[in-house]
C-alpha atoms as a PDB file:
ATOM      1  CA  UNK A   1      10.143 -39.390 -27.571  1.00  0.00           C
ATOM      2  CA  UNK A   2      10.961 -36.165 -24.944  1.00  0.00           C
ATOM      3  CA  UNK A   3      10.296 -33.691 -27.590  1.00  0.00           C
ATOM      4  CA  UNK A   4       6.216 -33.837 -27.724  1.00  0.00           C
ATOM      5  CA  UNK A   5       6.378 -33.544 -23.784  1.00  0.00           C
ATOM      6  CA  UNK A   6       9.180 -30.575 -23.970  1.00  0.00           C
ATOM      7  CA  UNK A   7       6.878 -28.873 -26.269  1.00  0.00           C
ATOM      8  CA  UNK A   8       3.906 -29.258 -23.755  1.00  0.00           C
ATOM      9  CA  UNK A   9       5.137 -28.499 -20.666  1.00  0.00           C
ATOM     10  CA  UNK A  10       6.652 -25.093 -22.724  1.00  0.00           C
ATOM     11  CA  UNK A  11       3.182 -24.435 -23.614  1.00  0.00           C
ATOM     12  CA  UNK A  12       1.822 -24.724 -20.302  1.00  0.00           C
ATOM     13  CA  UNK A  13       4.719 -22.497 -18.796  1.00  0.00           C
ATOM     14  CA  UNK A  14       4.298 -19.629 -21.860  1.00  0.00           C
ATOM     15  CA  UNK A  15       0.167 -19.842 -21.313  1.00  0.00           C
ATOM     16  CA  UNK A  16       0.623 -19.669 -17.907  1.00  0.00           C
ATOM     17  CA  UNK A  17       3.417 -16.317 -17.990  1.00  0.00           C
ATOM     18  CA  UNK A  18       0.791 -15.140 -20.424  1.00  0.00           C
ATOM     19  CA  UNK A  19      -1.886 -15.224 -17.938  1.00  0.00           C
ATOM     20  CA  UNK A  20      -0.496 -13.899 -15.069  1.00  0.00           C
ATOM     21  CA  UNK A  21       1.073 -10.856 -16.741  1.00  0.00           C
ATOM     22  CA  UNK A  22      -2.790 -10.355 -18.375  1.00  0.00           C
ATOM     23  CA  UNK A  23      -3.679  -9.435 -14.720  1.00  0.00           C
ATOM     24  CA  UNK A  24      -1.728  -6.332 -13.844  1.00  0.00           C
ATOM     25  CA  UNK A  25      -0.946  -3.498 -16.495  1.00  0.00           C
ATOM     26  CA  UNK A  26       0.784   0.058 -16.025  1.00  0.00           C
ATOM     27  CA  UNK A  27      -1.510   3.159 -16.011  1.00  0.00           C
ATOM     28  CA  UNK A  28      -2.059   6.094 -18.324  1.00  0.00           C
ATOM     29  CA  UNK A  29       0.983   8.369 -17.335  1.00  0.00           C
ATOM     30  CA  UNK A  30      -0.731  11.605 -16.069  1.00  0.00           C
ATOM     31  CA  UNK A  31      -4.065  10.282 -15.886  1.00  0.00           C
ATOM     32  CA  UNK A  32      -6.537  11.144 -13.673  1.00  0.00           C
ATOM     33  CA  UNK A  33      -8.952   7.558 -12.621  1.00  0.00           C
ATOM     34  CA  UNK A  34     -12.702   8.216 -10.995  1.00  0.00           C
ATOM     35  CA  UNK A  35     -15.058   5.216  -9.334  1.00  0.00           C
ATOM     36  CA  UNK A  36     -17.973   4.975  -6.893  1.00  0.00           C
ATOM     37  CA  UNK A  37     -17.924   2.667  -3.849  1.00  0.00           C
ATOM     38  CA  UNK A  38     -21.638   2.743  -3.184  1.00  0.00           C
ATOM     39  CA  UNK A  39     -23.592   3.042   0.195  1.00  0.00           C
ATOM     40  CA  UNK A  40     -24.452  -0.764   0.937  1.00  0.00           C
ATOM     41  CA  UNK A  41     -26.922  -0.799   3.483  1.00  0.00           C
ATOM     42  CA  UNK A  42     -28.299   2.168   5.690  1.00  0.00           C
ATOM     43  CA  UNK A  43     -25.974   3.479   8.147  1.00  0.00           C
ATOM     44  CA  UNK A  44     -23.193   3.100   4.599  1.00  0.00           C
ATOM     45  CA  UNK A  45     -21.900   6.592   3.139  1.00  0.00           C
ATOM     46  CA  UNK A  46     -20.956   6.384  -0.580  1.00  0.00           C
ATOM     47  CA  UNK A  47     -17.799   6.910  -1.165  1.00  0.00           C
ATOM     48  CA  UNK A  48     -16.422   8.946  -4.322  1.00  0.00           C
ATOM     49  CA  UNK A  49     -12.648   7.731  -4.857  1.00  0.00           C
ATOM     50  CA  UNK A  50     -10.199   9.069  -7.397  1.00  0.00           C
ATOM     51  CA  UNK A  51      -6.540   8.356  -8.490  1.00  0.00           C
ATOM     52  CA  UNK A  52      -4.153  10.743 -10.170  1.00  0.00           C
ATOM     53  CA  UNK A  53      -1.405   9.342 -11.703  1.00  0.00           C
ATOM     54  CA  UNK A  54       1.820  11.184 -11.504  1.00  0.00           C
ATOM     55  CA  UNK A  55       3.429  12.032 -15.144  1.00  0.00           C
ATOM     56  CA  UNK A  56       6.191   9.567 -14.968  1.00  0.00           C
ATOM     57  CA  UNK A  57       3.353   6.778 -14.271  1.00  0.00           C
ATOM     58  CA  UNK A  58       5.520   5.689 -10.847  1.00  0.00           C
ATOM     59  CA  UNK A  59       3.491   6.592  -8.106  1.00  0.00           C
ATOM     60  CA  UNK A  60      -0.118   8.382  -7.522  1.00  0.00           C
ATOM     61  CA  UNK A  61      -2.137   9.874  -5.076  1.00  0.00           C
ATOM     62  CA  UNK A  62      -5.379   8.545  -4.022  1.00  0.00           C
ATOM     63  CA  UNK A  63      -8.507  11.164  -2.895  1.00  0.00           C
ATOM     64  CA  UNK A  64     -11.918  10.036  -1.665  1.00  0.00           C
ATOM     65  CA  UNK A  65     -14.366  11.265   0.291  1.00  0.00           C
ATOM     66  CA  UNK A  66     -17.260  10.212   3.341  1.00  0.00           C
ATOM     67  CA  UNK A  67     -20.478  10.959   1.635  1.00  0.00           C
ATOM     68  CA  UNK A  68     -20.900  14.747   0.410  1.00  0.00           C
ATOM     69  CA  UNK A  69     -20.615  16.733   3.698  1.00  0.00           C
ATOM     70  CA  UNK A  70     -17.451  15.458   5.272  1.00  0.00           C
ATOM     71  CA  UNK A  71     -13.669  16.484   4.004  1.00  0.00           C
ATOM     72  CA  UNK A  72     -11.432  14.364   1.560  1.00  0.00           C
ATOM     73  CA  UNK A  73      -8.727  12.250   2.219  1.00  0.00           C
ATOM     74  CA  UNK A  74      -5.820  11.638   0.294  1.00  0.00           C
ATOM     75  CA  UNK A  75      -2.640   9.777   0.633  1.00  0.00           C
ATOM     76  CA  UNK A  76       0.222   9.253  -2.493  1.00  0.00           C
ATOM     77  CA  UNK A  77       1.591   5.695  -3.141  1.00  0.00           C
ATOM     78  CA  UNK A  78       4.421   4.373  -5.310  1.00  0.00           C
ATOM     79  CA  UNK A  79       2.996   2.091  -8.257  1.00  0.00           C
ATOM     80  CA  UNK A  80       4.950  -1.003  -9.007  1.00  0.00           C
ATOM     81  CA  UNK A  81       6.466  -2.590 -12.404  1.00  0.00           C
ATOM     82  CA  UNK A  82       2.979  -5.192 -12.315  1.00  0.00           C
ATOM     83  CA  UNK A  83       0.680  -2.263 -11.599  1.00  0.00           C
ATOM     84  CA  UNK A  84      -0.404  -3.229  -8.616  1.00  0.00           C
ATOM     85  CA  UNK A  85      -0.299  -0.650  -5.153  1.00  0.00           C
ATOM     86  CA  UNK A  86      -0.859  -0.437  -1.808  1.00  0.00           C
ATOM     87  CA  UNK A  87      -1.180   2.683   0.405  1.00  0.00           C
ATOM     88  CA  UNK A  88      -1.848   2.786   3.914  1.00  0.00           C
ATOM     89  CA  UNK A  89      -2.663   5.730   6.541  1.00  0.00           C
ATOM     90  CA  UNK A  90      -1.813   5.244   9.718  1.00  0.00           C
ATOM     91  CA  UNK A  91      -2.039   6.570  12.805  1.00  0.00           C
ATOM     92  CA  UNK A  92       0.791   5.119  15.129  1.00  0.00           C
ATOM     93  CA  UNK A  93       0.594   1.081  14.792  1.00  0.00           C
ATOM     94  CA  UNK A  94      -3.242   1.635  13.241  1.00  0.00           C
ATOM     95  CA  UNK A  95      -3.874   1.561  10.345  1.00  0.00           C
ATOM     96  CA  UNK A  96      -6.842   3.876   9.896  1.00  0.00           C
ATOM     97  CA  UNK A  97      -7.365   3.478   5.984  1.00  0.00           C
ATOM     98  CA  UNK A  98      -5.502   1.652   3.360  1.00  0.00           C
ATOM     99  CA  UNK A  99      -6.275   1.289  -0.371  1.00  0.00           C
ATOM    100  CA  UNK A 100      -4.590  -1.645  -2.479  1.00  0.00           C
ATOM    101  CA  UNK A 101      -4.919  -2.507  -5.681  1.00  0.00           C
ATOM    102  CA  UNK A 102      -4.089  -3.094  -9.438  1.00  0.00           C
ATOM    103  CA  UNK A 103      -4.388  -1.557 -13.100  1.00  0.00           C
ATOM    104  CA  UNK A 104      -6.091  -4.071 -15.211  1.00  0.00           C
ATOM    105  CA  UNK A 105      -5.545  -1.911 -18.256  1.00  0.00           C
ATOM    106  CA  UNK A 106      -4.590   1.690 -19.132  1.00  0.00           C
ATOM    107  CA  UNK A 107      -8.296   2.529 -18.473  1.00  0.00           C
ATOM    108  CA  UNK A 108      -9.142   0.682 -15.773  1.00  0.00           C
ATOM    109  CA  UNK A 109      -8.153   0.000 -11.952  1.00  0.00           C
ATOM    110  CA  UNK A 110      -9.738  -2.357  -9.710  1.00  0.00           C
ATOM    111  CA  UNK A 111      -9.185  -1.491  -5.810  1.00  0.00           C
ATOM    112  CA  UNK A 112     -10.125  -2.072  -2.235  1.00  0.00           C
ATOM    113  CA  UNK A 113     -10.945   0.316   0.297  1.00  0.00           C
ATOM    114  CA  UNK A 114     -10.551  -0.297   3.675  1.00  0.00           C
ATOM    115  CA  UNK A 115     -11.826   1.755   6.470  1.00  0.00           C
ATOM    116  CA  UNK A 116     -10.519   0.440   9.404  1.00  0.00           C
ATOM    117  CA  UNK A 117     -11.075   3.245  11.830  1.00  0.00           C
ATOM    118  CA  UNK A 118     -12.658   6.299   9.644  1.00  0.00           C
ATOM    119  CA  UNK A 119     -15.837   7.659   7.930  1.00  0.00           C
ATOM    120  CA  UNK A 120     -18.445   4.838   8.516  1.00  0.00           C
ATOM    121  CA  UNK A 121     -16.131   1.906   8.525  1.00  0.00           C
ATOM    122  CA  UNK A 122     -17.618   0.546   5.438  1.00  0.00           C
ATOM    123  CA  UNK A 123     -15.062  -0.124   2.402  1.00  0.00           C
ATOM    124  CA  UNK A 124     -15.299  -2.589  -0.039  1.00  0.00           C
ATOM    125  CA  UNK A 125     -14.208  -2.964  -3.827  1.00  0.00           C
ATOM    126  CA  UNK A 126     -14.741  -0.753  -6.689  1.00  0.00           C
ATOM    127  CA  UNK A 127     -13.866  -0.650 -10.387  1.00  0.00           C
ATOM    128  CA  UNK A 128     -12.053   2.909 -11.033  1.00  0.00           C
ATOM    129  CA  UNK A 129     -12.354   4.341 -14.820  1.00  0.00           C
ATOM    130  CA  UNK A 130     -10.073   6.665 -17.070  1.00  0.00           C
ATOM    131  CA  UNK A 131     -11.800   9.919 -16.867  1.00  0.00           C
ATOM    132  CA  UNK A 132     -12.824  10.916 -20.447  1.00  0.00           C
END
């Protein structure tokens, strides 16, 4: 009489573990990921933003730039066991920039830029790629 519900609620709980480690996976050790966060309106910059993972796959450093005629910036970050990040740059108690974010797969990384107080204060989210 318990068993039929035993074995649902156990397939709720294993579909549901299933799901939530789909979300987050570990990046290509050594890899080098490239995206675009694209000028949205007129006074918007396009941003070019890319990771490089560090060989042992535990942390990476983060590089983008302010449209073509401005100077990078770049901050390293620890990645965690899910795959997810979060690196900040801040200047006393503000935080200037920060860029959070997950590996979806080995090839791909989906992120957030924030510009609090730099470039054109225009971030957003972008889809970063393996380089080929």
């Amino acid at each position: 009489m318990f068993r039929p519900v035993l074995v649902g609620v156990t397939v709720i709980v294993l579909a549901a573990v299933l799901a939530s480690t789909a979300l987050a996976a570990l990046p290509t050790k050594g890899a080098v990921y490239e995206g675009t966060l694209y000028a949205s309106g007129v006074p918007a910059l396009t941003k070019q933003v890319r990771i490089k993972v560090a060989a042992s796959g535990k942390s990476a450093r983060v590089t983008w730039s302010c449209g073509v005629a401005r100077g990078q910036s770049t901050l390293q970050f620890p990645i965690k066991a899910d795959g997810t990040f979060k690196a900040y740059s801040n200047t006393g108690s503000l935080t200037v920039w920060s860029f959070i974010g997950r590996f979806v797969s080995k090839q791909k990384a989906r992120a957030v830029l924030h510009l609090n107080a730099t470039c054109d204060g225009k971030g957003g989210t972008l889809n970063l790629a393996l380089e080929a």
